[in-house]
Protein backbone atom coordinates (compact mmCIF):
# COMPACT_ATOMS: atom_id res chain seq x y z
CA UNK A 1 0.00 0.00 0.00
CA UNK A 2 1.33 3.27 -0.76
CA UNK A 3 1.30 6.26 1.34
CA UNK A 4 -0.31 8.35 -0.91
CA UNK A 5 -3.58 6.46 -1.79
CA UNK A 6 -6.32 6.40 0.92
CA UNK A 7 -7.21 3.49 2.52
CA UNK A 8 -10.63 1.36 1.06
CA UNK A 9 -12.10 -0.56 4.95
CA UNK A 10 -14.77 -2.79 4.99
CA UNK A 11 -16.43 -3.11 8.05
CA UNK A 12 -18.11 -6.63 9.08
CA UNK A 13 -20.80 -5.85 11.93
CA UNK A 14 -22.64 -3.14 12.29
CA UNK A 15 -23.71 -3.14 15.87
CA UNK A 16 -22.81 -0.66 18.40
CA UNK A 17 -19.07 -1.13 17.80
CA UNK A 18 -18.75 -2.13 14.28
CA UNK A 19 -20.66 1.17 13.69
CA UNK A 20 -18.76 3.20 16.22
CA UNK A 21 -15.55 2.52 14.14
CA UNK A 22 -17.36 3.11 11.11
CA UNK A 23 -17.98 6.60 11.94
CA UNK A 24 -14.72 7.07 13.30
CA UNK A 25 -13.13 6.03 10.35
CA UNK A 26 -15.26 8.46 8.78
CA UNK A 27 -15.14 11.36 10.45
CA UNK A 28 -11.09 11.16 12.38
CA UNK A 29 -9.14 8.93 10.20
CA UNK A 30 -7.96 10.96 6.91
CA UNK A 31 -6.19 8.27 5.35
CA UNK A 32 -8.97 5.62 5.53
CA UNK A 33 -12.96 5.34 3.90
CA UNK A 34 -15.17 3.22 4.64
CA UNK A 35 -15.65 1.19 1.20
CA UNK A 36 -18.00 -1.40 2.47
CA UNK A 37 -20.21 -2.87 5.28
CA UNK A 38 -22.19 -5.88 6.41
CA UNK A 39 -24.63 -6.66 8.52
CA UNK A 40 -26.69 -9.28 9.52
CA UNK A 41 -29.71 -7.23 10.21
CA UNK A 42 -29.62 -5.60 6.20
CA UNK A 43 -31.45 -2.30 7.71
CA UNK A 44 -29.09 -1.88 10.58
CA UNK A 45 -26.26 -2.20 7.84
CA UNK A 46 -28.03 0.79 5.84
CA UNK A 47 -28.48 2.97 8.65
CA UNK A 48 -25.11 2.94 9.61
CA UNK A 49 -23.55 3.19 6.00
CA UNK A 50 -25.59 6.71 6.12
CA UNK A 51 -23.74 8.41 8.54
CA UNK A 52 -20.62 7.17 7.30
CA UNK A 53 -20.18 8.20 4.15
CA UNK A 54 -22.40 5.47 2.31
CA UNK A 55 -20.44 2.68 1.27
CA UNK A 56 -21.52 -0.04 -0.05
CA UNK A 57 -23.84 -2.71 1.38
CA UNK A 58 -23.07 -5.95 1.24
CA UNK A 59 -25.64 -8.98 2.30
CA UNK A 60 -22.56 -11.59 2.54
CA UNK A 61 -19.58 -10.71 4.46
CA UNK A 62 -17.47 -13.36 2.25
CA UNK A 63 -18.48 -11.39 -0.63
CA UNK A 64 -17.45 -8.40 1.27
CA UNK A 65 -13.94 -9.78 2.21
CA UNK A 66 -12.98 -10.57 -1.20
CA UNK A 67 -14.06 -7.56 -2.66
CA UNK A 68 -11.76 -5.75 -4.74
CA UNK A 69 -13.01 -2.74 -3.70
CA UNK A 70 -11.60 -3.27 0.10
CA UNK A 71 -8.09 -2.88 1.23
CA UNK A 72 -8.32 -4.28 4.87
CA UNK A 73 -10.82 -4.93 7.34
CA UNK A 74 -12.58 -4.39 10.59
CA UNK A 75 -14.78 -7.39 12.12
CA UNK A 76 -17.05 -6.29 14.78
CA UNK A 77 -19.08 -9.05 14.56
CA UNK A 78 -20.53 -11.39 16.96
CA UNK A 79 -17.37 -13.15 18.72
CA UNK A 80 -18.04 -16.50 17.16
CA UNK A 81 -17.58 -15.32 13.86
CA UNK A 82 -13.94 -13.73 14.44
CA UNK A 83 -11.94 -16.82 13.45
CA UNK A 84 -13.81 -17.88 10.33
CA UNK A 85 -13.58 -14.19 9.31
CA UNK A 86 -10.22 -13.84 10.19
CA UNK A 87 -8.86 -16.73 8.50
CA UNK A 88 -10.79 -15.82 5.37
CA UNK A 89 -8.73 -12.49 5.50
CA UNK A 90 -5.50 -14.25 5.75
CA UNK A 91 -6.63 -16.44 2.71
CA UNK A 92 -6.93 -12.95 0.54
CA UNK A 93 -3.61 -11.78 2.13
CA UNK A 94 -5.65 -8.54 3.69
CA UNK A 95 -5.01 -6.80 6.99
CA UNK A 96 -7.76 -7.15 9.06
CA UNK A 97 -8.41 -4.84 12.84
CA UNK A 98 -10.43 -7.38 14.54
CA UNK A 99 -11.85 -6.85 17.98
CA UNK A 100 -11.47 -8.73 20.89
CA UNK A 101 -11.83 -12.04 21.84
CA UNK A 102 -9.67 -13.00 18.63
CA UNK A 103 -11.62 -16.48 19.02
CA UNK A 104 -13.94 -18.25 21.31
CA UNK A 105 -11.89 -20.97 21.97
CA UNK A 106 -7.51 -21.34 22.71
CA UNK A 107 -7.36 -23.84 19.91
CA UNK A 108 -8.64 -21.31 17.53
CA UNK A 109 -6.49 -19.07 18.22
CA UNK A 110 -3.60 -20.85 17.37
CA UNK A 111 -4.57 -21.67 13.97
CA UNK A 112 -4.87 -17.99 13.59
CA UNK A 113 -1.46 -17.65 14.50
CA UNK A 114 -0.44 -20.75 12.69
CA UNK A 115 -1.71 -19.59 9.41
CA UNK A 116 -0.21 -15.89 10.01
CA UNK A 117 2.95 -17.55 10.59
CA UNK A 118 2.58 -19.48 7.45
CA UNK A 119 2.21 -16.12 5.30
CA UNK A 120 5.16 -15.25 6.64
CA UNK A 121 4.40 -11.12 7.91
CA UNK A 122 2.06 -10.12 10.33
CA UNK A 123 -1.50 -9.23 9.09
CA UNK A 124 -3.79 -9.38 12.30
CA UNK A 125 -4.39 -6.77 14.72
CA UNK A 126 -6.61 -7.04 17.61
CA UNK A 127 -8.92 -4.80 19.40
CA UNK A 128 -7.30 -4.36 22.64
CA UNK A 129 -7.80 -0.58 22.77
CA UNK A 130 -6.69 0.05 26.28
CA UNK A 131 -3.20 -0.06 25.00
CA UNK A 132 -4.11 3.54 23.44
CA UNK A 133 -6.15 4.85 26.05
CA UNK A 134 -4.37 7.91 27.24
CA UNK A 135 -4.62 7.08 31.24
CA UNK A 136 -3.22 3.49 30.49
CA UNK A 137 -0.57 5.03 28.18
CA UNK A 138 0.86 6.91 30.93
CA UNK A 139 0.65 3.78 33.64
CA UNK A 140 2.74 2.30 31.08
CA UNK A 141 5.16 5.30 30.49
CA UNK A 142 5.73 5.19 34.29
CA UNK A 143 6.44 1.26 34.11
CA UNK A 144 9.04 1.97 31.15
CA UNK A 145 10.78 5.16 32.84
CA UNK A 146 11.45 3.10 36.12
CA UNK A 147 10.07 5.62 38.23
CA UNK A 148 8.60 2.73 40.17
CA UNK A 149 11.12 0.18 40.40
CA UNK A 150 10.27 -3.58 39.01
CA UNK A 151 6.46 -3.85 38.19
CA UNK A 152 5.45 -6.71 40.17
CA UNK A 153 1.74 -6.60 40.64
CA UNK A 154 -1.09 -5.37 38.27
CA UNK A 155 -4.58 -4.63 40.28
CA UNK A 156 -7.21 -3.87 37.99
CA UNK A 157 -11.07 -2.84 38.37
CA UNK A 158 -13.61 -3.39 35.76
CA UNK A 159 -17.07 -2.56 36.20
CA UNK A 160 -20.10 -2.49 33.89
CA UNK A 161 -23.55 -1.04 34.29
CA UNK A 162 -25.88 -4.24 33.87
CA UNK A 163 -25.31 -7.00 32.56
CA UNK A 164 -27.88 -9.84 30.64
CA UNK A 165 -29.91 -11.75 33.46
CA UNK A 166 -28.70 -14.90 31.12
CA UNK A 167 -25.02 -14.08 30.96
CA UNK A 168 -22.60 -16.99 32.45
CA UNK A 169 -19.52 -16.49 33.99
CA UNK A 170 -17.43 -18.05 31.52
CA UNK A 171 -19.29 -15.89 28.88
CA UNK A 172 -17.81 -12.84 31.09
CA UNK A 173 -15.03 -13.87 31.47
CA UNK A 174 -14.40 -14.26 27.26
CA UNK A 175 -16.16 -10.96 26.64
CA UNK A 176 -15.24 -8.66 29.49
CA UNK A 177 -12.06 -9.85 31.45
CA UNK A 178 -9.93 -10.31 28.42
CA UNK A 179 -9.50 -6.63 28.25
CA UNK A 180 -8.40 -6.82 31.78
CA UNK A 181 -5.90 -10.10 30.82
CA UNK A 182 -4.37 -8.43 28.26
CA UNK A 183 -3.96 -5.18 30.31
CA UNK A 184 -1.77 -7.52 32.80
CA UNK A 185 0.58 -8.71 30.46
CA UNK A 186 1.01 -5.80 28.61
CA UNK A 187 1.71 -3.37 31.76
CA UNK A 188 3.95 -5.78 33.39
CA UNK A 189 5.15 -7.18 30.44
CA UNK A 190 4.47 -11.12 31.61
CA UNK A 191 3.04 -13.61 30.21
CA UNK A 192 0.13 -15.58 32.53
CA UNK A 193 1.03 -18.65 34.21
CA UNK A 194 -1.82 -19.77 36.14
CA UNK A 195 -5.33 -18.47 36.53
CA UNK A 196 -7.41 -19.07 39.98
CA UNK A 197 -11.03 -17.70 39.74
CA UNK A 198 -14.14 -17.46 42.28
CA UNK A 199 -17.44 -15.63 41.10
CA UNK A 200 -20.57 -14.76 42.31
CA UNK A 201 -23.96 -14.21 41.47
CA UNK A 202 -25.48 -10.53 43.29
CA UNK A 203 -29.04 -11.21 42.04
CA UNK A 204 -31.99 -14.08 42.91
CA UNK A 205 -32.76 -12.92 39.42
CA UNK A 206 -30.24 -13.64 37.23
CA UNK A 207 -29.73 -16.81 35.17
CA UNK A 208 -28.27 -19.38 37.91
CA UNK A 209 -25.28 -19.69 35.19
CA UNK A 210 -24.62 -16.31 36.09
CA UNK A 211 -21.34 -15.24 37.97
CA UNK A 212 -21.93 -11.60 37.57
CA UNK A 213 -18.96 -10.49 40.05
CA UNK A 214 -15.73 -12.00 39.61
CA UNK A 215 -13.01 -12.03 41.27
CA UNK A 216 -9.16 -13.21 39.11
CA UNK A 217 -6.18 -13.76 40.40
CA UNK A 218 -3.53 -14.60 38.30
CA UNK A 219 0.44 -15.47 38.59
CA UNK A 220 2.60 -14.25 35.63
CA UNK A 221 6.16 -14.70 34.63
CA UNK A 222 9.14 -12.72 36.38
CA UNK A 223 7.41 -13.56 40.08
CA UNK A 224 4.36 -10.95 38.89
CA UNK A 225 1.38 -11.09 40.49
CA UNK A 226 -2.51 -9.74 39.19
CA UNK A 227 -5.48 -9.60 40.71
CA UNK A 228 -8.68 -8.36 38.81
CA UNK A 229 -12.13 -7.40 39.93
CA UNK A 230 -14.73 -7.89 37.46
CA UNK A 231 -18.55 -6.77 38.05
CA UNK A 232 -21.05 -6.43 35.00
CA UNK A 233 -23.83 -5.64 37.27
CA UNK A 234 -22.75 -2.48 38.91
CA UNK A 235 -25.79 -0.20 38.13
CA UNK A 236 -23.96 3.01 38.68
CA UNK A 237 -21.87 3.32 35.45
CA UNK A 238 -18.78 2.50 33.28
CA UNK A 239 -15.72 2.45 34.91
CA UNK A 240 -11.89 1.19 34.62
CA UNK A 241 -9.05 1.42 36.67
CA UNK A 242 -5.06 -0.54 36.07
CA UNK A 243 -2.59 -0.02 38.83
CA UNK A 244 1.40 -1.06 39.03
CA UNK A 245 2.38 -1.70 42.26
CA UNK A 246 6.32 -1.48 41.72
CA UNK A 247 9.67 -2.20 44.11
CA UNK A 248 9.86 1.58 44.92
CA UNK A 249 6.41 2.72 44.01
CA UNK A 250 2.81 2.73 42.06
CA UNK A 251 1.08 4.33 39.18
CA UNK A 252 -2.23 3.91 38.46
CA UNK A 253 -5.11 5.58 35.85
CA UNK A 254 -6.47 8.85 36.39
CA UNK A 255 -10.06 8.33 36.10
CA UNK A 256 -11.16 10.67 33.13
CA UNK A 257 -13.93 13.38 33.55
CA UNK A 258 -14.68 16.63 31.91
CA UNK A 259 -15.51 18.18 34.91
CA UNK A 260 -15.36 18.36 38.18
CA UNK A 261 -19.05 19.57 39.51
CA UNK A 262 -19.75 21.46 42.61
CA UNK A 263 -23.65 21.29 43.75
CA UNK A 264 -25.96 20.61 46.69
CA UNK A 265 -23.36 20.20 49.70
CA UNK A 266 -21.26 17.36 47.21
CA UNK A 267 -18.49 17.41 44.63
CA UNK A 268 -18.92 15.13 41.64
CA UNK A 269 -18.17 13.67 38.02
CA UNK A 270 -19.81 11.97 35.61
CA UNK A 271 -19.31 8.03 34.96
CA UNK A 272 -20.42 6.62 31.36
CA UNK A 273 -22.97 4.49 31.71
CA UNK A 274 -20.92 1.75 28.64
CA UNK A 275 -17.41 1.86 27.27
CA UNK A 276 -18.16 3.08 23.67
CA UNK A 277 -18.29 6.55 25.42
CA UNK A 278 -15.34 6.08 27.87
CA UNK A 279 -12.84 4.79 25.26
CA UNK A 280 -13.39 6.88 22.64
CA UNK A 281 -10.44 8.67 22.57
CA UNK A 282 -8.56 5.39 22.25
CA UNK A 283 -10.85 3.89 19.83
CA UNK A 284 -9.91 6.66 17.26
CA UNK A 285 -6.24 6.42 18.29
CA UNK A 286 -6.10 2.68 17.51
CA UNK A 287 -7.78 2.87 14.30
CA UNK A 288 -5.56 6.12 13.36
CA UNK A 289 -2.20 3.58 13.85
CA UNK A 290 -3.59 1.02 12.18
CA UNK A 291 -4.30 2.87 9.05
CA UNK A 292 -0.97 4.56 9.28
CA UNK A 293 0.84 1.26 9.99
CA UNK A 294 -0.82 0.14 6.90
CA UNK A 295 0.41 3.02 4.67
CA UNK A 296 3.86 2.71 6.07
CA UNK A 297 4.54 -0.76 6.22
CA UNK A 298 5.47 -0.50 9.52
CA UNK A 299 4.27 -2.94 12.40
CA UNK A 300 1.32 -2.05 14.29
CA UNK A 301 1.95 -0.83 17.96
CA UNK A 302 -1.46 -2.55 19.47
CA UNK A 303 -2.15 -5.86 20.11
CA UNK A 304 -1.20 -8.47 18.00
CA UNK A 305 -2.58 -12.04 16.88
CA UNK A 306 -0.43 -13.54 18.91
CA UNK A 307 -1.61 -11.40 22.30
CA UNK A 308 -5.24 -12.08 21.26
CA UNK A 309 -3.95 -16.29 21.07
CA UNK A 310 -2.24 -15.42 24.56
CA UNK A 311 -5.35 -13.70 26.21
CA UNK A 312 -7.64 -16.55 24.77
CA UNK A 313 -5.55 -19.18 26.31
CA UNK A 314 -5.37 -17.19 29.55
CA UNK A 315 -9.27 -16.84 29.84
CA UNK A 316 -9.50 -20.43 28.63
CA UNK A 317 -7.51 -21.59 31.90
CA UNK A 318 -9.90 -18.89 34.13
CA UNK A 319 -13.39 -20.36 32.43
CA UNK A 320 -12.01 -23.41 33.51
CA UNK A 321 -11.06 -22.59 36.91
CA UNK A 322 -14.20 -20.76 37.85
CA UNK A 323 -15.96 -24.30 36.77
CA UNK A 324 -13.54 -26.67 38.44
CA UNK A 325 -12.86 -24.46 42.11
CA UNK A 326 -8.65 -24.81 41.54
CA UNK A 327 -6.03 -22.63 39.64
CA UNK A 328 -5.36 -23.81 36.62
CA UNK A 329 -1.86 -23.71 34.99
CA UNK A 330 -1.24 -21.95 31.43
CA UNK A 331 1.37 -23.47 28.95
CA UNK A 332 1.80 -21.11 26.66
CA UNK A 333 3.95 -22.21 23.31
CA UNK A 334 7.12 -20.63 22.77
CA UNK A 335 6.63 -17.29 21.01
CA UNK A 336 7.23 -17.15 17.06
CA UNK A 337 10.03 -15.17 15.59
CA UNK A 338 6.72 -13.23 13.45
CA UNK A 339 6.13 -11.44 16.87
């Protein structure tokens, strides 16, 4: 691709984030158009082609991948449909942004990564946008500098409004803690060695499946430690937090607020109420890199397949420990020279 010519994305999944980075590639990222979308639900797909410049429909993503017409792609679709998607992108030798979990399942996720491999250069990012969120950035700055000695612990908080009265916890776990996973390893710079999980469910009326609050702990590489709170059922808001703890000190997020509000005998500020809102910022920054990597030819600085194969086989081992009651060890392969 040369740096001159804009960018032709096809977007697969036009939900709420499939159409959120639709309209950011629209509106923030010069280099990039939105050439094509897809959608299950053929109206949704129209509606959000609209506001973003209107591309092209298409009524089979297939169709949509092979397309002439489309330099790379975005999949936003449901997560089941990442690794069939993904693969088919590897097949046409097309960069695809896919968001997070790379695939339901560990085993998946290493055929990703084997057939990447086999291409021989790296094609596959993956939608961990925390890694450009501006508070996580500078968590991570702090790390580098060694301001706080040898990061040994990660403590992270991760809280969602409500969650689906069906939900399970290993469904939470592959859909909401792997942002937290990947967080881990990529602030401490570790990869996850064993996973020990214990959940809970706050509600007679949720699903009795449902493990709603969770609590991870997890050992990592280089005697590192993490310990994660998740809770989809929180009611109040949104909201995120990563801390170091390091040998001579700790940095954690600033939580992010437009305002501080003084009123009625309290001081305040606003929490989101989902993440599309609270990770904006980071959403357009990810996409921006990736559609700059692609122009340059240089490697993209988010997550790649190989940390969505690591964070699959890390939630993997805490589905499985939630079920069973007893930490469960990861083996993770030896790393390929592609990453």
């Amino acid at each position: 691709m040369t740096a001159s010519r804009t960018l032709s994305i096809g977007v697969i999944g036009m939900g709420g984030m499939g159409a959120r980075h639709a309209v950011n590639l629209h509106r923030h990222v010069g280099m990039a158009r939105v050439a094509a979308v897809y959608d299950v639900d053929m109206e949704r797909a129209r509606q959000a082609a609209a506001r973003c410049g209107a591309p092209e429909v298409f009524d089979d993503p297939i169709r949509l991948i092979r397309s002439d017409q489309v330099d790379a792609l975005v999949i936003a679709s449901p997560d089941a449909t990442h690794v069939d998607f993904v693969l088919e992108c590897l097949r046409c030798e097309k960069p695809v942004l896919c968001e997070k979990p790379l695939a339901t399942s560990a085993a998946d996720a290493a055929r990703v990564v084997e057939a990447e491999c086999a291409r021989g250069r790296r094609l596959i990012a993956v939608g961990f946008m925390r890694r450009f969120d501006p508070q996580h950035v500078a968590v991570r700055r702090a790390v580098e500098s060694g301001a706080i000695g040898r990061a040994i612990l990660f403590k992270g908080v991760h809280r969602n409004a409500m969650v689906s009265s069906q939900a399970t916890g290993a469904s939470i776990i592959s859909s909401s803690a792997g942002h937290d996973i990947d967080s881990a390893r990529w602030l401490l710079g570790q990869e996850v060695a064993e996973a020990y999980v214990r959940g809970v469910r706050t509600r007679a009326s949720f699903d009795e499946a449902t493990r709603d609050l969770l609590l991870i702990q997890l050992s990592l590489g280089g005697d590192c430690l993490a310990t994660i709170e998740v809770y989809v059922a929180a009611e109040y808001g949104y909201e995120v937090s990563a801390e170091i703890v390091g040998e001579r000190g700790a940095a954690v997020t600033a939580q992010p607020a437009d305002a501080l509000v003084r009123s009625r005998q309290a001081r305040s500020v606003a929490v989101p109420i989902d993440w599309l809102a609270r990770f904006q910022d980071a959403y357009v920054a990810e996409l921006t890199q990736w559609a700059e990597s692609l122009r340059s030819g240089q490697p993209f600085v988010g997550a790649s397949a190989w940390d969505g194969y690591m964070a699959t086989l890390a939630s993997d081992a805490c589905i499985r420990s939630l079920r069973d009651g007893v930490p469960v060890a990861v083996r993770a392969p030896a790393r390929p020279d592609l990453y």
